[in-house]
Protein backbone atom coordinates (compact mmCIF):
# COMPACT_ATOMS: atom_id res chain seq x y z
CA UNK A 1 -160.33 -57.81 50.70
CA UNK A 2 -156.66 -59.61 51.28
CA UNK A 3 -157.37 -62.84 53.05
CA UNK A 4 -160.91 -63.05 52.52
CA UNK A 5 -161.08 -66.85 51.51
CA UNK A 6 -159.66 -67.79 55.15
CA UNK A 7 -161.67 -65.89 56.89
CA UNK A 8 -164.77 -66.92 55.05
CA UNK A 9 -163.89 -70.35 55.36
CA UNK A 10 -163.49 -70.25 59.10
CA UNK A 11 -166.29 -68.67 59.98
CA UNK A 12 -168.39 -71.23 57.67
CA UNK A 13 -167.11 -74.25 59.54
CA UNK A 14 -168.16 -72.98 62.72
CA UNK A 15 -171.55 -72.53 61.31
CA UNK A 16 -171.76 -75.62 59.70
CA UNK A 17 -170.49 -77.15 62.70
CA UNK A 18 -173.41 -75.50 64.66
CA UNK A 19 -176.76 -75.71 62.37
CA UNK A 20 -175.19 -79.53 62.11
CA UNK A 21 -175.92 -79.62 65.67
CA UNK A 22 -179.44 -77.68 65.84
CA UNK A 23 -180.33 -80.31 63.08
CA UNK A 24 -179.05 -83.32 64.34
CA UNK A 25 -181.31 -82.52 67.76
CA UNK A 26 -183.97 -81.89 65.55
CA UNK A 27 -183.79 -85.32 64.41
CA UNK A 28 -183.46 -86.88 67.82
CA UNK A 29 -186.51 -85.20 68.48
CA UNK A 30 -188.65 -87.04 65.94
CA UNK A 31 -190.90 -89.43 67.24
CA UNK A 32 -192.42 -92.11 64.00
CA UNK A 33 -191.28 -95.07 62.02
CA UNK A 34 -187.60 -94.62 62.46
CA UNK A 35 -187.10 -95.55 58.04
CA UNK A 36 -188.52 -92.41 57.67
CA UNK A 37 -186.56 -90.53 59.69
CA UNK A 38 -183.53 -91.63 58.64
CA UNK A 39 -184.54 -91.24 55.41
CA UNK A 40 -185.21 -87.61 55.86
CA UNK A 41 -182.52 -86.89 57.18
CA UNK A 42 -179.87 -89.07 55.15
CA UNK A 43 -178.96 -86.19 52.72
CA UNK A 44 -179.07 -83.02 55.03
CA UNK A 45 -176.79 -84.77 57.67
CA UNK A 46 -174.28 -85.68 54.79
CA UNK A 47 -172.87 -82.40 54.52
CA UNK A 48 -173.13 -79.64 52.20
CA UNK A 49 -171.93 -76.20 52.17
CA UNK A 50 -174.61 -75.04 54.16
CA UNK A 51 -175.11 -71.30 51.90
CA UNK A 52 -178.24 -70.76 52.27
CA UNK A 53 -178.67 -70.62 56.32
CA UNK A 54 -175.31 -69.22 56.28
CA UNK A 55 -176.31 -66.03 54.10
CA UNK A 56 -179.70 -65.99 56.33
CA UNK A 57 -177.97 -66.27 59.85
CA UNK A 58 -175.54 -62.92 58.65
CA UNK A 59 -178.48 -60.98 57.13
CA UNK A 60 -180.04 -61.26 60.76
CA UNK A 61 -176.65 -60.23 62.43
CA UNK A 62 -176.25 -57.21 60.24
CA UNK A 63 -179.35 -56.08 62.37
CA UNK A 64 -177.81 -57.13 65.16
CA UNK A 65 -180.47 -60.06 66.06
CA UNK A 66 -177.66 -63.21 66.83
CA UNK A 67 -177.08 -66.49 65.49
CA UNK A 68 -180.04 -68.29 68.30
CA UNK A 69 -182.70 -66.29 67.22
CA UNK A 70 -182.17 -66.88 63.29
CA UNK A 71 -181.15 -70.57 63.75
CA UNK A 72 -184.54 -72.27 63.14
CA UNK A 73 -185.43 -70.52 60.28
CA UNK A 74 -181.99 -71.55 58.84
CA UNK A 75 -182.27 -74.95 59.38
CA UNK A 76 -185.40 -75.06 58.04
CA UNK A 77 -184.11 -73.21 54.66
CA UNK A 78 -182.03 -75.93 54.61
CA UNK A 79 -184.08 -78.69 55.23
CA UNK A 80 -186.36 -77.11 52.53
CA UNK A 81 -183.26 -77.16 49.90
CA UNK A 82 -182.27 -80.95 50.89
CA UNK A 83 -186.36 -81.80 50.25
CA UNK A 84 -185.61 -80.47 46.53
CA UNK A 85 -182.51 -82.24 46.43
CA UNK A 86 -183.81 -85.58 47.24
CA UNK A 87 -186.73 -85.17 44.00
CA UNK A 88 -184.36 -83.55 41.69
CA UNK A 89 -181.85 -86.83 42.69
CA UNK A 90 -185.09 -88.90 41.80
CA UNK A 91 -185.43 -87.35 38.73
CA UNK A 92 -181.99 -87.42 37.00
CA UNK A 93 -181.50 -90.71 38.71
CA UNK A 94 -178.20 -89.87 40.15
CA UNK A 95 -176.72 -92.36 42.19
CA UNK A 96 -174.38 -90.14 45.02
CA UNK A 97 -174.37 -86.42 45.99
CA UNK A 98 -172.10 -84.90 48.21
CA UNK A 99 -169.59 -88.09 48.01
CA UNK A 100 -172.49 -90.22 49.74
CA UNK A 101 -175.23 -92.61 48.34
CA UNK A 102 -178.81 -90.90 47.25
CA UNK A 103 -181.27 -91.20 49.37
CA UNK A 104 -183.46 -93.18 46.61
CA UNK A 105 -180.54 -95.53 46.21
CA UNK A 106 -180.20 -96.70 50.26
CA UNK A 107 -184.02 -96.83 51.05
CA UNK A 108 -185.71 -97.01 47.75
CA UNK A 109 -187.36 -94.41 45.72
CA UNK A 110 -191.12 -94.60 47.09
CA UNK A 111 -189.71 -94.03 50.87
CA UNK A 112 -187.20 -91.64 49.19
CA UNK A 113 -190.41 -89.33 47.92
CA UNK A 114 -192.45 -89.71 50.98
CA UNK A 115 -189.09 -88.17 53.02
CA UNK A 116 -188.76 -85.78 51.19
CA UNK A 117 -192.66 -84.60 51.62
CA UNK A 118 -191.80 -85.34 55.26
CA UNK A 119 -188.80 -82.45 55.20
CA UNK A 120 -190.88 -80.44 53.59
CA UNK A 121 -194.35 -80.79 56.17
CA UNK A 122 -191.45 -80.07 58.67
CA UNK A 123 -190.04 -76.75 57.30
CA UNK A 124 -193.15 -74.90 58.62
CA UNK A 125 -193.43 -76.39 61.61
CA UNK A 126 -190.20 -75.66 62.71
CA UNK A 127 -191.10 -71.81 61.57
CA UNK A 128 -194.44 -71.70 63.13
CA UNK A 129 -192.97 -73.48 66.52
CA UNK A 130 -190.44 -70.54 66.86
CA UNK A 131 -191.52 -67.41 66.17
CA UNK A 132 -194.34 -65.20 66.94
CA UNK A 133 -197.60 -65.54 64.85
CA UNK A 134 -196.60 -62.37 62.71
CA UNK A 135 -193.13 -63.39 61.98
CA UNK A 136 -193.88 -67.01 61.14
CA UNK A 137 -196.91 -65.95 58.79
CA UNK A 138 -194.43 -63.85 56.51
CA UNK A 139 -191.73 -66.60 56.62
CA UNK A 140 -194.09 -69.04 55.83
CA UNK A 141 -195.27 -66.97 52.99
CA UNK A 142 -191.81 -66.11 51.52
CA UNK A 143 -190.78 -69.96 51.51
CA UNK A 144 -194.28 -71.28 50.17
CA UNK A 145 -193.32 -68.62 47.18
CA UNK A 146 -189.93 -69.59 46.90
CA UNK A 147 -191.11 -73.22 46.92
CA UNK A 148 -193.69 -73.09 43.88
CA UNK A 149 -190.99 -71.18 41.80
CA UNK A 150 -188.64 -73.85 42.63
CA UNK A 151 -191.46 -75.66 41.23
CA UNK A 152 -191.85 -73.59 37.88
CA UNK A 153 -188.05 -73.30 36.81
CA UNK A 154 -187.64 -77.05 37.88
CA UNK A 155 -190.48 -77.82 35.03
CA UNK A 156 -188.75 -75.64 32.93
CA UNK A 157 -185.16 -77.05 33.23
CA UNK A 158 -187.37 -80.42 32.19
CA UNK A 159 -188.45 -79.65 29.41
CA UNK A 160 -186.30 -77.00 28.02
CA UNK A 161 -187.48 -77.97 24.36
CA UNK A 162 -191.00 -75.92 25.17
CA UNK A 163 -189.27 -73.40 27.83
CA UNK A 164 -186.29 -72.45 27.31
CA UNK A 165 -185.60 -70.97 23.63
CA UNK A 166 -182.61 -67.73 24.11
CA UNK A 167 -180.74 -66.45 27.32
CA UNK A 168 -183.48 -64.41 28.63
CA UNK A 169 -185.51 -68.09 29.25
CA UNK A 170 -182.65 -69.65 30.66
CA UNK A 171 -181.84 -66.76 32.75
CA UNK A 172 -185.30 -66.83 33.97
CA UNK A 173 -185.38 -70.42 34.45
CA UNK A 174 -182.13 -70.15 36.91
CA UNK A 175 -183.33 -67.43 38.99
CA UNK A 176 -186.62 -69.63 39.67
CA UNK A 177 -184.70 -72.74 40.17
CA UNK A 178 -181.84 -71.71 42.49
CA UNK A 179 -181.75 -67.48 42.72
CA UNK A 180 -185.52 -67.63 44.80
CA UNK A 181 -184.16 -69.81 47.34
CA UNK A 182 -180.96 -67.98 48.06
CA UNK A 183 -182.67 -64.74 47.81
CA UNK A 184 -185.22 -66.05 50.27
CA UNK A 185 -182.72 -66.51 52.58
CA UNK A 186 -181.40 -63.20 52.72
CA UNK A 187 -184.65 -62.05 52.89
CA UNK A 188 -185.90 -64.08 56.12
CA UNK A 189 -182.56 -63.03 58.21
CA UNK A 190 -183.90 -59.74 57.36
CA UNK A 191 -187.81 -60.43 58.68
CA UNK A 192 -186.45 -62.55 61.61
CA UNK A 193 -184.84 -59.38 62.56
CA UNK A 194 -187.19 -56.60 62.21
CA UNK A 195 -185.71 -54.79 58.90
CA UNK A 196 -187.62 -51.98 57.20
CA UNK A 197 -189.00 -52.78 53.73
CA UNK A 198 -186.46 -50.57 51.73
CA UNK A 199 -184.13 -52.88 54.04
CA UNK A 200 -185.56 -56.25 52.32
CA UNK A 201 -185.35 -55.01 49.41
CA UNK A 202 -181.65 -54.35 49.18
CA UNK A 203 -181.17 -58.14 50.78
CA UNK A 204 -184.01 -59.16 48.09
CA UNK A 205 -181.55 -57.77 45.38
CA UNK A 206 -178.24 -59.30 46.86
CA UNK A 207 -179.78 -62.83 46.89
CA UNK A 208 -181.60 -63.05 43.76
CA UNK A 209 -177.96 -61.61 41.87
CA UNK A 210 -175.59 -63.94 43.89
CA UNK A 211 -178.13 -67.03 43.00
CA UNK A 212 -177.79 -66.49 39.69
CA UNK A 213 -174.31 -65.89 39.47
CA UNK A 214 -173.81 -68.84 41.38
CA UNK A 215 -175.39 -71.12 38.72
CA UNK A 216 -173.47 -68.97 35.79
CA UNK A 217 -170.43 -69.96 38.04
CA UNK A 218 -171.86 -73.94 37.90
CA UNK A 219 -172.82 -73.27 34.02
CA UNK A 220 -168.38 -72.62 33.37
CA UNK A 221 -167.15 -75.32 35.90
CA UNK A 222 -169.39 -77.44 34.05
CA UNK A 223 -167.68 -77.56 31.23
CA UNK A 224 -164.25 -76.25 31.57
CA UNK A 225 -163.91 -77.06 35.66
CA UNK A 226 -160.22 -78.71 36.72
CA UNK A 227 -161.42 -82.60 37.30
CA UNK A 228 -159.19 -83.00 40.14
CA UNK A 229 -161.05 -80.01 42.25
CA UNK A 230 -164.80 -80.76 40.59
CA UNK A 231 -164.56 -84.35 40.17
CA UNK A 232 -166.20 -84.46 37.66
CA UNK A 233 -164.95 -84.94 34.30
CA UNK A 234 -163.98 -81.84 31.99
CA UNK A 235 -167.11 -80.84 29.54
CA UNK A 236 -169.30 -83.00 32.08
CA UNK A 237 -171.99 -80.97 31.11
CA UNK A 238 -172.00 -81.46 27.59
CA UNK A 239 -171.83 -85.05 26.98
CA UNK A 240 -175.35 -85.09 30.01
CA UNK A 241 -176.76 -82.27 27.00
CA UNK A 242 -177.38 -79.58 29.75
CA UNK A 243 -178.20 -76.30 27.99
CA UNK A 244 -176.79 -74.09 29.93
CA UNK A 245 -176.40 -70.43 29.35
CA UNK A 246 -172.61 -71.34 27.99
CA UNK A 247 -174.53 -73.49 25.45
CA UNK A 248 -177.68 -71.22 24.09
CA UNK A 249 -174.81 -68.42 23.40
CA UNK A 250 -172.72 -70.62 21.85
CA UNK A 251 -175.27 -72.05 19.26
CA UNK A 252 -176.15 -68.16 18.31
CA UNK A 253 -172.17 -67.67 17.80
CA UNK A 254 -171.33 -70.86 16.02
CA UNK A 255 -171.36 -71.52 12.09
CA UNK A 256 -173.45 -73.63 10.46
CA UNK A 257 -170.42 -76.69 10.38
CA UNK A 258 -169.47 -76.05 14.37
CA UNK A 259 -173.29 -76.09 15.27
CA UNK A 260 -173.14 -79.53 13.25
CA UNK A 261 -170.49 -80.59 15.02
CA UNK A 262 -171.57 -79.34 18.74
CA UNK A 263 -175.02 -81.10 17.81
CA UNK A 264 -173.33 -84.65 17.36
CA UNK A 265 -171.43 -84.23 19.87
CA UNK A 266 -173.98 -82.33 22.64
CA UNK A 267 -175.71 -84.96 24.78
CA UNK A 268 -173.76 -87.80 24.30
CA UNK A 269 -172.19 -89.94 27.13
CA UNK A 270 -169.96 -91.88 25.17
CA UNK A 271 -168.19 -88.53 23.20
CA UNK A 272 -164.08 -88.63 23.31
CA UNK A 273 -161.82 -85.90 25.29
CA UNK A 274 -160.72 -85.06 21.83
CA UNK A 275 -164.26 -84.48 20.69
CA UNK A 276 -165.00 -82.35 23.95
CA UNK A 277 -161.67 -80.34 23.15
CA UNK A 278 -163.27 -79.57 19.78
CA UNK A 279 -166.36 -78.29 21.51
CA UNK A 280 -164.52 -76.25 24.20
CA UNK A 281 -162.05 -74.66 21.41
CA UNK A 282 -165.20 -73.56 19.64
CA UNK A 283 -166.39 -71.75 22.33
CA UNK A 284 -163.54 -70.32 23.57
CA UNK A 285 -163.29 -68.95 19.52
CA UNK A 286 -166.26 -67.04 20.12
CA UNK A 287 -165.72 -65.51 23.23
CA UNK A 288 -168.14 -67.36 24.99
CA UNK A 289 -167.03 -68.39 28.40
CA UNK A 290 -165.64 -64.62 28.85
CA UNK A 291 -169.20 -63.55 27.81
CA UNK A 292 -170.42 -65.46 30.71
CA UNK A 293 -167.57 -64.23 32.75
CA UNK A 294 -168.60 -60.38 32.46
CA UNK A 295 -172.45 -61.31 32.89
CA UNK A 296 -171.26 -63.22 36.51
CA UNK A 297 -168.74 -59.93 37.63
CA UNK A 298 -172.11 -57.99 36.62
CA UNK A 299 -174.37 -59.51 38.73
CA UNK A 300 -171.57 -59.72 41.70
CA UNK A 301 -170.77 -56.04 41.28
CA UNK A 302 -174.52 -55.18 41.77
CA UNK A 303 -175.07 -57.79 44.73
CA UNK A 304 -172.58 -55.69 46.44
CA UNK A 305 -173.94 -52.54 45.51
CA UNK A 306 -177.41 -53.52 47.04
CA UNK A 307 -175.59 -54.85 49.79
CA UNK A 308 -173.76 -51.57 50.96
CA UNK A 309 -177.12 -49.95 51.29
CA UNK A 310 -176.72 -51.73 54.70
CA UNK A 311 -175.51 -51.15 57.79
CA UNK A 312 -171.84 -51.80 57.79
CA UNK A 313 -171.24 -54.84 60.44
CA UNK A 314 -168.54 -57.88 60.05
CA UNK A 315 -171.27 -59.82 59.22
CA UNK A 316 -172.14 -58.08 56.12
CA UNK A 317 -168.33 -58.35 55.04
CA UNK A 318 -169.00 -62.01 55.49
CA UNK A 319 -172.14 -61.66 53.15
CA UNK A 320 -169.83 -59.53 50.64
CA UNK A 321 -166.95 -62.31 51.05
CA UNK A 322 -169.35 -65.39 50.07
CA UNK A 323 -170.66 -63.17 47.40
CA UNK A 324 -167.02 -63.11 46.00
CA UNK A 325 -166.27 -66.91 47.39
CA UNK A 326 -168.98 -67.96 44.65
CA UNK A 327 -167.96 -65.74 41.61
CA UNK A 328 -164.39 -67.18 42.68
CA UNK A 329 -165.09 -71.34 43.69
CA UNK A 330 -163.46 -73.58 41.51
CA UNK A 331 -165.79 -76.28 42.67
């Protein structure tokens, strides 16, 4: 797979460049106060990798059903991830995403909530303006699923202290949080398109894997991601006291004086470089970011198994490419 990171990154900026055009006219056709469209559509029109339609529009073309007919249920996969994107920015109070202010921070947090109720009302009518009653009712289903276990591993990731106890929680709690989402997307290319059940479920199995190892991929660059490429700051993840799967294997690993250690160190924003060194030398003592390493190849290695069971097109090499593009990202 020489080359595979140019051609991947090609063909995503010609798709971003046009679902950034199917959304922007989906915003000029909005009719209503004009705050809350611009509120809406603040975050979405910001930029982003654009993943999710991008995985949905390819799991169509393997079928051979093009980029038009898939479009609106990609844009509306990703109007459904900027709606939890605008909460979740409520919620940890974060001030910018994606370089740009939150939306909460230009037009207030009430107006803020109320757009992002508005993106999510407008997910299903794009769906049920577009395709035929049979199709819609089964995408509307598979996101309204996706959507409440958003829901469940987003309550989860809240209150980890009553949820989230070994790796098998956590592991649980990622797949419902940001796995159902991308796995929905392979799935929907794959109903927009006509694909046989056995079909879905191969395209089920892809997504779920890759969304996981996607946020195992997060869970490293979190801590031990180059600044200059993340921009964030090295161990960012410790000193905001995010357990992560790098941090629930670590405490089962550690000794009774490191775990003393990690804990007054763990969740605070003020701790030194020197003091996240320590951290980052204990874990790296006990194996733990390879640990995560091998778990991440797994899950690739049987995304791409699952996703050989299909027919072989260029657009499932692209599928196979982002799958390696995320194991591989250094940001």
């Amino acid at each position: 797979m020489s080359g595979y990171r140019e051609a991947l990154m090609g063909e995503l900026a010609r798709f971003r460049e046009a679902i950034n055009r199917y959304i922007e006219g989906l915003k000029d056709g909005m009719d209503g106060p004009r705050d809350l469209i611009e509120a809406s559509f603040h975050l979405v029109l910001s930029g982003g990798k654009r993943i999710r339609p991008f995985i949905l529009v390819k799991a169509g073309e393997v079928f051979g059903v093009d980029e038009d007919a898939t479009m609106p249920a990609a844009a509306s996969i990703e109007l459904l991830h900027n709606f939890t994107l605008i909460h979740d920015d409520i919620m940890d109070r974060d001030e910018f995403r994606r370089g740009v202010k939150t939306t909460h921070v230009v037009y207030g947090e009430p107006l803020a909530i109320v757009a992002g109720d508005y993106l999510f009302s407008l997910v299903f009518k794009i769906l049920i303006d577009n395709y035929p009653s049979d199709v819609a009712a089964r995408l509307v289903k598979l996101y309204s699923e996706a959507s409440m276990l958003i829901c469940k591993g987003q309550t989860m990731d809240i209150l980890p202290e009553k949820y989230i106890f070994e790796s098998d929680d956590y592991m649980n709690m990622v797949y419902q949080k940001t796995g159902a989402l991308i796995e929905a997307s392979a799935v929907a290319g794959g109903i927009v398109a006509g694909a046989s059940d056995d079909e879905l479920e191969h395209l089920r199995e892809y997504g779920r894997k890759i969304g996981i190892a996607f946020q195992i991929a997060d869970d490293i660059l979190g801590v031990v991601g180059d600044p200059k490429v993340t921009g964030k700051p090295v161990g960012n993840d410790i000193r905001n006291g995010k357990r992560t799967l790098i941090v629930i294997v670590a405490e089962t690993k550690m000794s009774s004086s490191e775990r003393e250690f990690f804990r007054s160190v763990f969740g605070r924003l003020d701790a030194s470089d020197e003091d996240i060194r320590r951290v980052v030398e204990i874990f790296e003592r006990h194996g733990i970011f390879e640990d995560a390493r091998r778990l991440m190849y797994k899950l690739y290695r049987e995304a791409i198994d699952s996703l050989r069971m299909l027919p072989a097109t260029s657009a499932r090499d692209y599928l196979e490419y982002l799958a390696r593009y995320i194991i591989e990202r250094e940001k």
